[in-house]
PDB file of N, CA and C in Angstrom:
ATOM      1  N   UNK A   1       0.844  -1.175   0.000  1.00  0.00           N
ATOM      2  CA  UNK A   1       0.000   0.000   0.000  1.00  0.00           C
ATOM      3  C   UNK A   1       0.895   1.246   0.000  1.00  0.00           C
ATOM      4  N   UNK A   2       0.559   2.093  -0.849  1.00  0.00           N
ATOM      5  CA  UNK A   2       1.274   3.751  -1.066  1.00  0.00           C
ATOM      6  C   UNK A   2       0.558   4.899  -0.071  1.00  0.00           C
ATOM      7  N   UNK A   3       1.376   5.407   0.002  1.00  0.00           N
ATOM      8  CA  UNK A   3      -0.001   7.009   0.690  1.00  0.00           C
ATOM      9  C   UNK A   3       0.759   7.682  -0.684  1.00  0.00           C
ATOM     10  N   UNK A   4       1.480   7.286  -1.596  1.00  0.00           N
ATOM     11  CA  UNK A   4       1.815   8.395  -2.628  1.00  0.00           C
ATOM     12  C   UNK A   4       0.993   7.801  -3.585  1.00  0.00           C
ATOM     13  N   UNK A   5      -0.021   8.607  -4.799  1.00  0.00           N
ATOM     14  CA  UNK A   5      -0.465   8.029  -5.905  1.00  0.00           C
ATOM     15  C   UNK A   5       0.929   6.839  -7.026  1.00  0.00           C
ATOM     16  N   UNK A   6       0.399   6.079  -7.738  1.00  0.00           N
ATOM     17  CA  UNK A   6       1.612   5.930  -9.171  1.00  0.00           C
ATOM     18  C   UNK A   6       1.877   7.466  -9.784  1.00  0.00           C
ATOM     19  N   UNK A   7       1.761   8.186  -9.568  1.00  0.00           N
ATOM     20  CA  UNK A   7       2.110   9.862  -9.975  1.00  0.00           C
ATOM     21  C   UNK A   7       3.154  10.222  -9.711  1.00  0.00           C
ATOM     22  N   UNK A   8       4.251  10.639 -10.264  1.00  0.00           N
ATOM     23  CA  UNK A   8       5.062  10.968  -9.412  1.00  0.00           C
ATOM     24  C   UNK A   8       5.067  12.360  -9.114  1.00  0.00           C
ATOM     25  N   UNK A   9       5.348  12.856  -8.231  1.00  0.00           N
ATOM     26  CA  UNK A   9       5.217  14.010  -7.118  1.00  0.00           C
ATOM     27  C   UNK A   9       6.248  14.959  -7.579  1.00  0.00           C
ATOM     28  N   UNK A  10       6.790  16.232  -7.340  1.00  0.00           N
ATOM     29  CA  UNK A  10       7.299  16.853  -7.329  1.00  0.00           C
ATOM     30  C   UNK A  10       7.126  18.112  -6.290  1.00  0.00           C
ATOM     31  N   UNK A  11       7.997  18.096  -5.080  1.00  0.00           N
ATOM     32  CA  UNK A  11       7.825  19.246  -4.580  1.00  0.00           C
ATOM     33  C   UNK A  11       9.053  20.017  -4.452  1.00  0.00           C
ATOM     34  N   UNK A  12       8.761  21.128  -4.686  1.00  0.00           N
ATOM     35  CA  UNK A  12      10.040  22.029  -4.260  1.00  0.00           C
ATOM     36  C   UNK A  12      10.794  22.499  -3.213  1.00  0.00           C
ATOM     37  N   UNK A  13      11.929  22.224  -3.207  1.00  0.00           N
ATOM     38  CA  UNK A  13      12.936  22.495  -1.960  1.00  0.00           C
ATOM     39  C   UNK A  13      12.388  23.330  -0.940  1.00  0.00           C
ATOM     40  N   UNK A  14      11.867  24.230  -1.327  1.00  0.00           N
ATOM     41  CA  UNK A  14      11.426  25.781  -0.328  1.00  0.00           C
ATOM     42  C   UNK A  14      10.486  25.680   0.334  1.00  0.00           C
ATOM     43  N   UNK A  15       9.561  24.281  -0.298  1.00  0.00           N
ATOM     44  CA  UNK A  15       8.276  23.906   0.894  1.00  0.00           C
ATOM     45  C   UNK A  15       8.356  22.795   1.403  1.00  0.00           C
ATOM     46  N   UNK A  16       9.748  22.431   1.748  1.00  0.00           N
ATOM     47  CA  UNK A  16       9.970  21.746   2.697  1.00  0.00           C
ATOM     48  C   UNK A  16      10.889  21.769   3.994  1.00  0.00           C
ATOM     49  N   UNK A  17      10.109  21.568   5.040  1.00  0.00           N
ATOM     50  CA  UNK A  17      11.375  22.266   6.797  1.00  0.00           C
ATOM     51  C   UNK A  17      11.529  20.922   6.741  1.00  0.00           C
ATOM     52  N   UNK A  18      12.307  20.389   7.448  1.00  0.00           N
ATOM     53  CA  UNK A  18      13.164  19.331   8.257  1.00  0.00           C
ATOM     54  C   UNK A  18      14.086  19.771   9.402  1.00  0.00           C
ATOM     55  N   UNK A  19      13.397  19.724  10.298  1.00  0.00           N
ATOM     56  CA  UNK A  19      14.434  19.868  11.664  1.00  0.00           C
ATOM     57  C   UNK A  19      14.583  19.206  12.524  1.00  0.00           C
ATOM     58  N   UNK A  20      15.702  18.860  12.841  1.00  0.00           N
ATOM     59  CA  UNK A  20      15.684  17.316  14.171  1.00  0.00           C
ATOM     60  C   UNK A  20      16.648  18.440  15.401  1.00  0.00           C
ATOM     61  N   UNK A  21      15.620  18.036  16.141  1.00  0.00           N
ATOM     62  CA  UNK A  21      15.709  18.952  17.820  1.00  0.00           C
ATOM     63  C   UNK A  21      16.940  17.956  18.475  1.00  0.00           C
ATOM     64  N   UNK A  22      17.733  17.305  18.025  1.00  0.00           N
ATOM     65  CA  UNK A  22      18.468  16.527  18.712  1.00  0.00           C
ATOM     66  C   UNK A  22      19.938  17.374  18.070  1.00  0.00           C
ATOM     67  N   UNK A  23      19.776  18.624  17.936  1.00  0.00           N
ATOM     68  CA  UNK A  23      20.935  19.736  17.085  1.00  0.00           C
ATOM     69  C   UNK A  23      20.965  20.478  18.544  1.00  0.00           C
ATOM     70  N   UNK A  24      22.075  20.750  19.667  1.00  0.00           N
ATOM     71  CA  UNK A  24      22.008  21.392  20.282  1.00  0.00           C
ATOM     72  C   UNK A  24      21.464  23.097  20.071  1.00  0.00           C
ATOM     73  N   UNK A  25      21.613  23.359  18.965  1.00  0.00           N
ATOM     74  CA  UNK A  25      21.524  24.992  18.896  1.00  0.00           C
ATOM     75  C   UNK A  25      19.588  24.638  18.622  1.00  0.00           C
ATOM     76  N   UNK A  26      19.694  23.694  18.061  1.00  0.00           N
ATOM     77  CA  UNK A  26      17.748  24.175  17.610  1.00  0.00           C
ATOM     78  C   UNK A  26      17.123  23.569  18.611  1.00  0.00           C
ATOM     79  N   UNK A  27      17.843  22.614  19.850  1.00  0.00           N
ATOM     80  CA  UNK A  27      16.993  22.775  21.151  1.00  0.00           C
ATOM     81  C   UNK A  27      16.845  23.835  21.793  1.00  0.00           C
ATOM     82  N   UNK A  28      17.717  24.679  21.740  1.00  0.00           N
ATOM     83  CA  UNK A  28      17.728  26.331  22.010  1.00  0.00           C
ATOM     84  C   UNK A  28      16.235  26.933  21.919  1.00  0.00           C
ATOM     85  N   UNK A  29      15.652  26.383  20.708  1.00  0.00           N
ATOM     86  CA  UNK A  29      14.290  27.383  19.838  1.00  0.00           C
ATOM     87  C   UNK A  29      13.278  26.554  20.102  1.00  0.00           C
ATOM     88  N   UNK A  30      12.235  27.613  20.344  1.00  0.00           N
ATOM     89  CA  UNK A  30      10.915  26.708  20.209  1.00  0.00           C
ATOM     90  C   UNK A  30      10.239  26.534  18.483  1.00  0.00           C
ATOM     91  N   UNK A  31       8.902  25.935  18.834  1.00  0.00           N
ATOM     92  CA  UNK A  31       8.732  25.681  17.509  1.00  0.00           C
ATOM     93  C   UNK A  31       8.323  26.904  16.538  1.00  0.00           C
ATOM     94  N   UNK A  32       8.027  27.649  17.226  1.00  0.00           N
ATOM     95  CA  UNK A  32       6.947  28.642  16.646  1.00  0.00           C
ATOM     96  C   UNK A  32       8.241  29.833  16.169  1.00  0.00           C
ATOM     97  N   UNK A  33       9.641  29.659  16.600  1.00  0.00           N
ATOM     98  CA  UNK A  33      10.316  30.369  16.333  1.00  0.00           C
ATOM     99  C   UNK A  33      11.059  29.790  14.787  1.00  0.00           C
ATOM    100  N   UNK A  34      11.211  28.700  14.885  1.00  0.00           N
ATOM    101  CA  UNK A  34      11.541  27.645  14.168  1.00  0.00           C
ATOM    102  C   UNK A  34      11.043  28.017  12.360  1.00  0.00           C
ATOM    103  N   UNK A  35      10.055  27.742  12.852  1.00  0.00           N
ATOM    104  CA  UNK A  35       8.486  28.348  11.709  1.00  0.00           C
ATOM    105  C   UNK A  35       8.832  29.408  10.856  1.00  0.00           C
ATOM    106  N   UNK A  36       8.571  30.768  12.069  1.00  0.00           N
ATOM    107  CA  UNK A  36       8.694  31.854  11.538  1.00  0.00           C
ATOM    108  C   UNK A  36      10.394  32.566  11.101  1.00  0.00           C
ATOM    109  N   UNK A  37      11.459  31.922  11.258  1.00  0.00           N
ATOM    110  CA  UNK A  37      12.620  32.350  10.621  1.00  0.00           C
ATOM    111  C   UNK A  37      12.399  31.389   9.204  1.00  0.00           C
ATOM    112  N   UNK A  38      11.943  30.109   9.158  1.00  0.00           N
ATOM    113  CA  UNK A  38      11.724  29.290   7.706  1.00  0.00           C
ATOM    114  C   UNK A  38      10.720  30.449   6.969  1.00  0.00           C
ATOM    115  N   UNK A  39       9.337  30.548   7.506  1.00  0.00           N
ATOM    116  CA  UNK A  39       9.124  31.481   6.797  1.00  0.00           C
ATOM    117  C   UNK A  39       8.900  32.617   6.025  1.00  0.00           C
ATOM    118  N   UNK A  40      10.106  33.505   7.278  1.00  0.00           N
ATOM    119  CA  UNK A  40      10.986  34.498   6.668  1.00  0.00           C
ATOM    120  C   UNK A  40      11.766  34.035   5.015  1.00  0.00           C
ATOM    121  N   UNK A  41      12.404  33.346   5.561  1.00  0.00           N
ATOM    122  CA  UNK A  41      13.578  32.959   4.199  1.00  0.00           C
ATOM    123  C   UNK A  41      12.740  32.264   3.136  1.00  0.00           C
ATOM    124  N   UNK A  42      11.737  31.621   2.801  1.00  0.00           N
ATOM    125  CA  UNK A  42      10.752  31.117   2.165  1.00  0.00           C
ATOM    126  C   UNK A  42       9.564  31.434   2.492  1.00  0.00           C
ATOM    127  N   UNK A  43       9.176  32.921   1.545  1.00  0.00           N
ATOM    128  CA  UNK A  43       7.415  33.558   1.343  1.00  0.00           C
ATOM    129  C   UNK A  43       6.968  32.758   0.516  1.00  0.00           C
ATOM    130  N   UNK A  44       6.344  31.638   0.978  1.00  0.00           N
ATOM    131  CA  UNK A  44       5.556  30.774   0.132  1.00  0.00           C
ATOM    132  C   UNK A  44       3.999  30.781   0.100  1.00  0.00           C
ATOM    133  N   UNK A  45       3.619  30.504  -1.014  1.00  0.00           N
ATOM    134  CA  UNK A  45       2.153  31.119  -1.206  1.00  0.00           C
ATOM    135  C   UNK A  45       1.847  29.273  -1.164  1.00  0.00           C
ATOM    136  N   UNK A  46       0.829  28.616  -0.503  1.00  0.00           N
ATOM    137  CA  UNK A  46       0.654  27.451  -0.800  1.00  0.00           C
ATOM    138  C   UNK A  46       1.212  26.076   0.383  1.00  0.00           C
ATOM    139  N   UNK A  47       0.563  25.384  -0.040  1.00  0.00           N
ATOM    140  CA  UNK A  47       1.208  23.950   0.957  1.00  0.00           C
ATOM    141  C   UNK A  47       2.639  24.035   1.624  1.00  0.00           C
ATOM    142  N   UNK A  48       3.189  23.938   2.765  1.00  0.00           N
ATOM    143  CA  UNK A  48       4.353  23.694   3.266  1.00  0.00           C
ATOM    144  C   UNK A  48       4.407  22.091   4.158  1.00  0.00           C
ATOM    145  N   UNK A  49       5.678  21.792   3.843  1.00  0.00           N
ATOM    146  CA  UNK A  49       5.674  20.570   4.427  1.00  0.00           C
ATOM    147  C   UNK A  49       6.543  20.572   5.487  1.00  0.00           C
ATOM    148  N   UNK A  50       6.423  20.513   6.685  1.00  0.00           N
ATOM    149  CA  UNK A  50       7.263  20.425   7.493  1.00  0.00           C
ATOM    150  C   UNK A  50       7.337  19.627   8.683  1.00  0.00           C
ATOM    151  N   UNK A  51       8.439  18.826   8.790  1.00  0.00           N
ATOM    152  CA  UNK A  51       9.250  17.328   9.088  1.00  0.00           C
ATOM    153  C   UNK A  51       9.634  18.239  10.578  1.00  0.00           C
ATOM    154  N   UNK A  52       9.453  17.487  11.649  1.00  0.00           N
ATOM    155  CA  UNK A  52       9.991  17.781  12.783  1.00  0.00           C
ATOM    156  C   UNK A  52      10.276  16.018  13.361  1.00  0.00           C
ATOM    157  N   UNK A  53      11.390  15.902  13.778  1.00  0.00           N
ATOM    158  CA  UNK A  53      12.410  15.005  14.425  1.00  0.00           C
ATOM    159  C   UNK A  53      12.789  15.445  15.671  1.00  0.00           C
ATOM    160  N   UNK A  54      12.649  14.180  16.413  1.00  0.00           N
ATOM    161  CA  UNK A  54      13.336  14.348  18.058  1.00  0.00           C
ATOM    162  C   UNK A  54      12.369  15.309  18.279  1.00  0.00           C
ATOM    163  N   UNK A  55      11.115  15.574  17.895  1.00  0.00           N
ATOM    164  CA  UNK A  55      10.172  16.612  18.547  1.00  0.00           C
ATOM    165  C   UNK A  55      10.625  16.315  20.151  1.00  0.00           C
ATOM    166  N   UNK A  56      10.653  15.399  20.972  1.00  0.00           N
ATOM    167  CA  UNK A  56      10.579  15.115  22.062  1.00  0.00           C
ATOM    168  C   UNK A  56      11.567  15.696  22.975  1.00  0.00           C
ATOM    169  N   UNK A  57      12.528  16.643  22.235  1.00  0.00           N
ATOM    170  CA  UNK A  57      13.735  16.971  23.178  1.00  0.00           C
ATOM    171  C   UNK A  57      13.207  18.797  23.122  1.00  0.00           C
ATOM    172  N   UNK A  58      11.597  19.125  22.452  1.00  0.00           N
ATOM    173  CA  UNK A  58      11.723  20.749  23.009  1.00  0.00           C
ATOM    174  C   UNK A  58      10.776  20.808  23.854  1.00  0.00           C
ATOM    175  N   UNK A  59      10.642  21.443  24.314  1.00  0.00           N
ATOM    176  CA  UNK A  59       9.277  22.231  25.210  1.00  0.00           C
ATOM    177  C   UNK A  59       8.272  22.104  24.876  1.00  0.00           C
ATOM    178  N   UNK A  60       7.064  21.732  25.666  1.00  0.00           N
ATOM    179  CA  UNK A  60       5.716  22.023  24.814  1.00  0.00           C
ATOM    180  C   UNK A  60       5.536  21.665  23.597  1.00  0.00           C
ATOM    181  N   UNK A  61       5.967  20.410  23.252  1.00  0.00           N
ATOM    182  CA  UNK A  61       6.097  19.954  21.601  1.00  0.00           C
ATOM    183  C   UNK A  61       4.269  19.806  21.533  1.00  0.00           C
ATOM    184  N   UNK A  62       4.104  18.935  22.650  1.00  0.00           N
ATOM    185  CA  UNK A  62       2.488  18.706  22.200  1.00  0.00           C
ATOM    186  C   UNK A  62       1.286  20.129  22.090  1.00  0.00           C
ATOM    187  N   UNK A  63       1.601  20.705  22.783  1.00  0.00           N
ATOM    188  CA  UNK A  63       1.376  22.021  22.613  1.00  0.00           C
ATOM    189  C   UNK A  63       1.249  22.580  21.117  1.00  0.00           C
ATOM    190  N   UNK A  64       2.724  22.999  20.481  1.00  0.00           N
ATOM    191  CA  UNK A  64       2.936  23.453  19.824  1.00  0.00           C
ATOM    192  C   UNK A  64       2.254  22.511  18.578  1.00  0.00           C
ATOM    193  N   UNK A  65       1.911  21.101  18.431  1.00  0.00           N
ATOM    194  CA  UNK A  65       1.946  20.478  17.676  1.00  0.00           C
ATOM    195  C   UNK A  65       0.279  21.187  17.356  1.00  0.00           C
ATOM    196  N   UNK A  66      -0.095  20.687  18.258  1.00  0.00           N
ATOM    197  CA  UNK A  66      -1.944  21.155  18.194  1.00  0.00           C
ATOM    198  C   UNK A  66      -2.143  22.398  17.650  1.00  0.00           C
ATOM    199  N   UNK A  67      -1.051  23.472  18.388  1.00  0.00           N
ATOM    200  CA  UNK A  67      -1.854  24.687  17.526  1.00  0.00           C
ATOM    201  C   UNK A  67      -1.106  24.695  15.696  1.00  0.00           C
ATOM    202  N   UNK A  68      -0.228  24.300  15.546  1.00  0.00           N
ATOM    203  CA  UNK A  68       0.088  24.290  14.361  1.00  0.00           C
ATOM    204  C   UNK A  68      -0.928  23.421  13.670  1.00  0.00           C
ATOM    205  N   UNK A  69      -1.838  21.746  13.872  1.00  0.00           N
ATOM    206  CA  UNK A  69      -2.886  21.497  13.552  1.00  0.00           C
ATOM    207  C   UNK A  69      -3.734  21.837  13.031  1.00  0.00           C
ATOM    208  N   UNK A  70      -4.418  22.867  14.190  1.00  0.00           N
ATOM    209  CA  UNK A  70      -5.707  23.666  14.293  1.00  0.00           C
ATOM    210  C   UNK A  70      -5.796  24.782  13.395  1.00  0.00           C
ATOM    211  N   UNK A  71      -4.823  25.194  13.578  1.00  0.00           N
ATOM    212  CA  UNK A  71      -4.313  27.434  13.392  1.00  0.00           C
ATOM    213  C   UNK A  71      -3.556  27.531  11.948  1.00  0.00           C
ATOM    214  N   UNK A  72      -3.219  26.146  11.502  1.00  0.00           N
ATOM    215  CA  UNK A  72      -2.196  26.226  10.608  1.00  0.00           C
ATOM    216  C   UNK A  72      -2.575  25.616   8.856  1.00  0.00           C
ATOM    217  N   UNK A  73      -3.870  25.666   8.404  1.00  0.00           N
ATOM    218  CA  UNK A  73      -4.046  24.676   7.043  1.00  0.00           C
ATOM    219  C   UNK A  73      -3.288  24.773   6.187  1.00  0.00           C
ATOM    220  N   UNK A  74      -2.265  25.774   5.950  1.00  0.00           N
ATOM    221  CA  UNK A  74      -1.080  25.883   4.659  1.00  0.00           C
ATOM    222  C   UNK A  74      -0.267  24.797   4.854  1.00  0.00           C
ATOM    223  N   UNK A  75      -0.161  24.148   6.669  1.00  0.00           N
ATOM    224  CA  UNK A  75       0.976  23.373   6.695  1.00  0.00           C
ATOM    225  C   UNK A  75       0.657  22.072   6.978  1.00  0.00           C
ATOM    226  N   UNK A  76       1.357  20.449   6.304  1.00  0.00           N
ATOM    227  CA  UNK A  76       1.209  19.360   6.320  1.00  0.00           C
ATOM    228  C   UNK A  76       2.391  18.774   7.650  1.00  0.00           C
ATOM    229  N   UNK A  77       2.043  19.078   8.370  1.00  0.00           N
ATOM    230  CA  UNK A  77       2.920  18.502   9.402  1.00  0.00           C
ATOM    231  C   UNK A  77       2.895  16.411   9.857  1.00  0.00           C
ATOM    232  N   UNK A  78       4.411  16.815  10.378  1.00  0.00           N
ATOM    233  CA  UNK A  78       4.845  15.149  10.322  1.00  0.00           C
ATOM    234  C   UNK A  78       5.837  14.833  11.237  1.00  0.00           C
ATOM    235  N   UNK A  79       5.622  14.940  12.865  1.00  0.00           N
ATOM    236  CA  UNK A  79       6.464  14.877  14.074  1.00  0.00           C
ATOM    237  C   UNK A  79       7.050  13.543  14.125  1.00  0.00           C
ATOM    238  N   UNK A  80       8.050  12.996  14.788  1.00  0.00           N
ATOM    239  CA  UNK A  80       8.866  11.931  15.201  1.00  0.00           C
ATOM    240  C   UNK A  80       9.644  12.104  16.373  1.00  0.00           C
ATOM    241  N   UNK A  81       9.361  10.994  17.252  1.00  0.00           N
ATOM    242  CA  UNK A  81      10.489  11.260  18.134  1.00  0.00           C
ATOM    243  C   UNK A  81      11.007   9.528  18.829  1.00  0.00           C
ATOM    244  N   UNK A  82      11.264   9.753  20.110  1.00  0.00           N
ATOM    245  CA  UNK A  82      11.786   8.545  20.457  1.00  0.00           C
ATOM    246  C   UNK A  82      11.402   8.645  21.960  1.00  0.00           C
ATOM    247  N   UNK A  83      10.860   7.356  22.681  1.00  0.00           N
ATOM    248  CA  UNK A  83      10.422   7.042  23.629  1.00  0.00           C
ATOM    249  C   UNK A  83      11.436   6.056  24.528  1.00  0.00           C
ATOM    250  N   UNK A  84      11.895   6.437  25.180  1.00  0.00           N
ATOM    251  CA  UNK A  84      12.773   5.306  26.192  1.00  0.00           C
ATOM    252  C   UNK A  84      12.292   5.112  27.248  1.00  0.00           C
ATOM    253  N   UNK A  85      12.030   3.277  27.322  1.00  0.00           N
ATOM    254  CA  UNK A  85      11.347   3.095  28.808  1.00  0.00           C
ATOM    255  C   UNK A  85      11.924   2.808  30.085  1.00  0.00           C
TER     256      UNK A  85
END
């Protein structure tokens, strides 16, 4: 089973974030800061895709996750992290 059609896709570099919080300097930042310097440097009109990794090492990830959810329809969000028991 695909979640991609037989189509092939094309998206462009600029609407896509990838950040893994396991980077000492971007545990520094929250998410919402994160966001808004990406979308400083990329005024994108349209869908953004943005990849968050090691969500689990910032602050208020669940927080932040919901209102980006709710508040956010331009963006296709896609968190990961890691659970140790």
């Amino acid at each position: 089973m695909s979640i991609v059609s037989d189509e092939q896709v094309r998206i462009s570099a600029g609407y896509i974030l990838h950040v893994s919080f396991d980077n000492s300097t971007i545990k520094l930042m929250d998410v919402e800061r994160i966001l808004s310097i990406y979308e400083a440097m990329y005024p994108i009109v349209g869908t953004r895709y943005v990849f968050l990794d090691k969500i689990q090492y910032t602050e208020n990830w669940k927080l932040w996750m919901k209102v980006i959810y709710d508040g956010r329809k331009d963006i296709r969000l896609v968190a990961t992290g890691e659970n140790f028991v």
